[in-house]
Protein backbone atom coordinates (compact mmCIF):
# COMPACT_ATOMS: atom_id res chain seq x y z
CA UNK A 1 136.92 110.50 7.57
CA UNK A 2 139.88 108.90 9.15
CA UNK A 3 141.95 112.47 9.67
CA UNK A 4 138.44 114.21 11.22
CA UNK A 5 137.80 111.22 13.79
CA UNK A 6 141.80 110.71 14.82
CA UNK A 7 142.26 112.40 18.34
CA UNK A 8 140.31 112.66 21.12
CA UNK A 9 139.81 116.39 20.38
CA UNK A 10 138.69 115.75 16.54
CA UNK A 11 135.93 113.36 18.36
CA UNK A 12 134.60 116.27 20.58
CA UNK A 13 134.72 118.12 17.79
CA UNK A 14 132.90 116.21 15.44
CA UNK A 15 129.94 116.00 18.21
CA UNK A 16 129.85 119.65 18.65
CA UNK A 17 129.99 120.55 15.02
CA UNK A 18 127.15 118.10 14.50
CA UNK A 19 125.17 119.92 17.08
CA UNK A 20 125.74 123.14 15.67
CA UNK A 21 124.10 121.06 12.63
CA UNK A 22 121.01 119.93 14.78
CA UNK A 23 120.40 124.05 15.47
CA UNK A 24 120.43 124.73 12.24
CA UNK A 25 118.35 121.82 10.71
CA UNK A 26 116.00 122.77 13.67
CA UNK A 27 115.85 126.59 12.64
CA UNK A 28 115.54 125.58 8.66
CA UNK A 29 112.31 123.50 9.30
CA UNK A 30 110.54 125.83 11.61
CA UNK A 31 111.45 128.02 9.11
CA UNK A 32 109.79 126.03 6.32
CA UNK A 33 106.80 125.10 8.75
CA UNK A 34 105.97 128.80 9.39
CA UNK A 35 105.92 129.80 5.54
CA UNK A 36 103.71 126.48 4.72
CA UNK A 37 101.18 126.27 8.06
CA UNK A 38 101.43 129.90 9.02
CA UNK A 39 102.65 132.42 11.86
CA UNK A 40 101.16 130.70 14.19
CA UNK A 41 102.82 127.20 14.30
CA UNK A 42 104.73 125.81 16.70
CA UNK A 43 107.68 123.37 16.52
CA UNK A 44 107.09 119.81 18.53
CA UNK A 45 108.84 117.35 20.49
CA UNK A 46 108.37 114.66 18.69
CA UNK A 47 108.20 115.23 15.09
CA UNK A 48 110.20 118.09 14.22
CA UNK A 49 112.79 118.22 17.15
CA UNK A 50 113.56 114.21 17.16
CA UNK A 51 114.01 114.19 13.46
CA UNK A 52 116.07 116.96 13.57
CA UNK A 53 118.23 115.00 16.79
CA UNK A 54 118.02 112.23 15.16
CA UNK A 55 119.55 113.12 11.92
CA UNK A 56 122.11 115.20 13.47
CA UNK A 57 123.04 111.84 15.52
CA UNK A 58 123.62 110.15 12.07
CA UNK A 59 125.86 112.75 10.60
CA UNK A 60 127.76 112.64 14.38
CA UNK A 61 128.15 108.92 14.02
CA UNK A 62 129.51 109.34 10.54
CA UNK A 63 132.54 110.66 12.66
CA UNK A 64 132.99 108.83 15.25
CA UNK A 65 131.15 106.93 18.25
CA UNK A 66 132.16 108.90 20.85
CA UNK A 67 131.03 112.00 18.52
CA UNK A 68 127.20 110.65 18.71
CA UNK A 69 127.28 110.96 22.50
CA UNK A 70 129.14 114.69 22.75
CA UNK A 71 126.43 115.74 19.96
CA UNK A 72 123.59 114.77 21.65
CA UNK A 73 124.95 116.05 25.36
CA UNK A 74 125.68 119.31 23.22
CA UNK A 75 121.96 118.99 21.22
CA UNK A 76 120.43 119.18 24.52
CA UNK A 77 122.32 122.10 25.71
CA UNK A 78 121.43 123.85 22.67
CA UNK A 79 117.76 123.17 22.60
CA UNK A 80 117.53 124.01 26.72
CA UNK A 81 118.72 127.56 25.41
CA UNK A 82 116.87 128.04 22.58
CA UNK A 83 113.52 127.08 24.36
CA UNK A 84 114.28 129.86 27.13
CA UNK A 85 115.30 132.09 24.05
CA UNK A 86 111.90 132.06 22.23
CA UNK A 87 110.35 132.17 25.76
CA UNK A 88 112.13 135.70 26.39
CA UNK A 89 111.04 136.57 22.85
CA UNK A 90 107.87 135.31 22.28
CA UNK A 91 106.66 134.31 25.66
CA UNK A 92 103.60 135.90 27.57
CA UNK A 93 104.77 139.39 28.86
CA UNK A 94 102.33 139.93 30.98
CA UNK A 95 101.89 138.11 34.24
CA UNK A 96 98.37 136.63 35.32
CA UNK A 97 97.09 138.11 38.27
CA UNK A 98 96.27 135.95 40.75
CA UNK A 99 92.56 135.00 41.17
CA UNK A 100 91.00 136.13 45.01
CA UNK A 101 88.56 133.67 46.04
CA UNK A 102 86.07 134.43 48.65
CA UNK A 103 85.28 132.49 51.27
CA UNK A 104 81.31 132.68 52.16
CA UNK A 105 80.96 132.64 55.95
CA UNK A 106 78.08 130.36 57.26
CA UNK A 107 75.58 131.25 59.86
């Protein structure tokens, strides 16, 4: 622990290694959501992507302080580009047309 956390680059480091965790804890339990619930299902905000920050926090603060903070700038980074990811993938292709709406003239 004490030779990962010494420098200020080690520290940087440590947060983006532990964000590179949060993607892949976030893949694996999609992953394991989609064989148990279906095709279908959808990862959320608050269960699946805040356990999946939060225990990526934990393993960032087993580095350093400083780590915790660059991990969860980084986890946010990561999960902005992911989102527009499965958007481009699995998004509506197809744009709705828009709806014309009459107006009825009065006599």
């Amino acid at each position: 622990k004490k030779r990962i956390s010494s420098g200020i680059n080690a520290e940087y480091g440590g947060g983006g290694v532990s964000s590179l965790f949060f993607m892949f804890l976030l893949t694996a339990v999609g992953n394991l959501e989609g064989i148990l619930m279906g095709k279908g299902f959808e990862l959320q905000l608050v269960p699946e992507v805040a356990f999946a920050l939060i225990v990526s926090l934990v393993v960032a603060g087993s580095i350093h302080r400083v780590s915790i903070t660059c991990c969860l700038i980084f986890s946010l980074v990561i999960l902005y580009f992911m989102n527009s990811i499965s958007q481009k993938t699995y998004g509506l292709s197809e744009s709705a047309a828009p709806v014309k709406v009459e107006k009825k003239k009065r006599r």
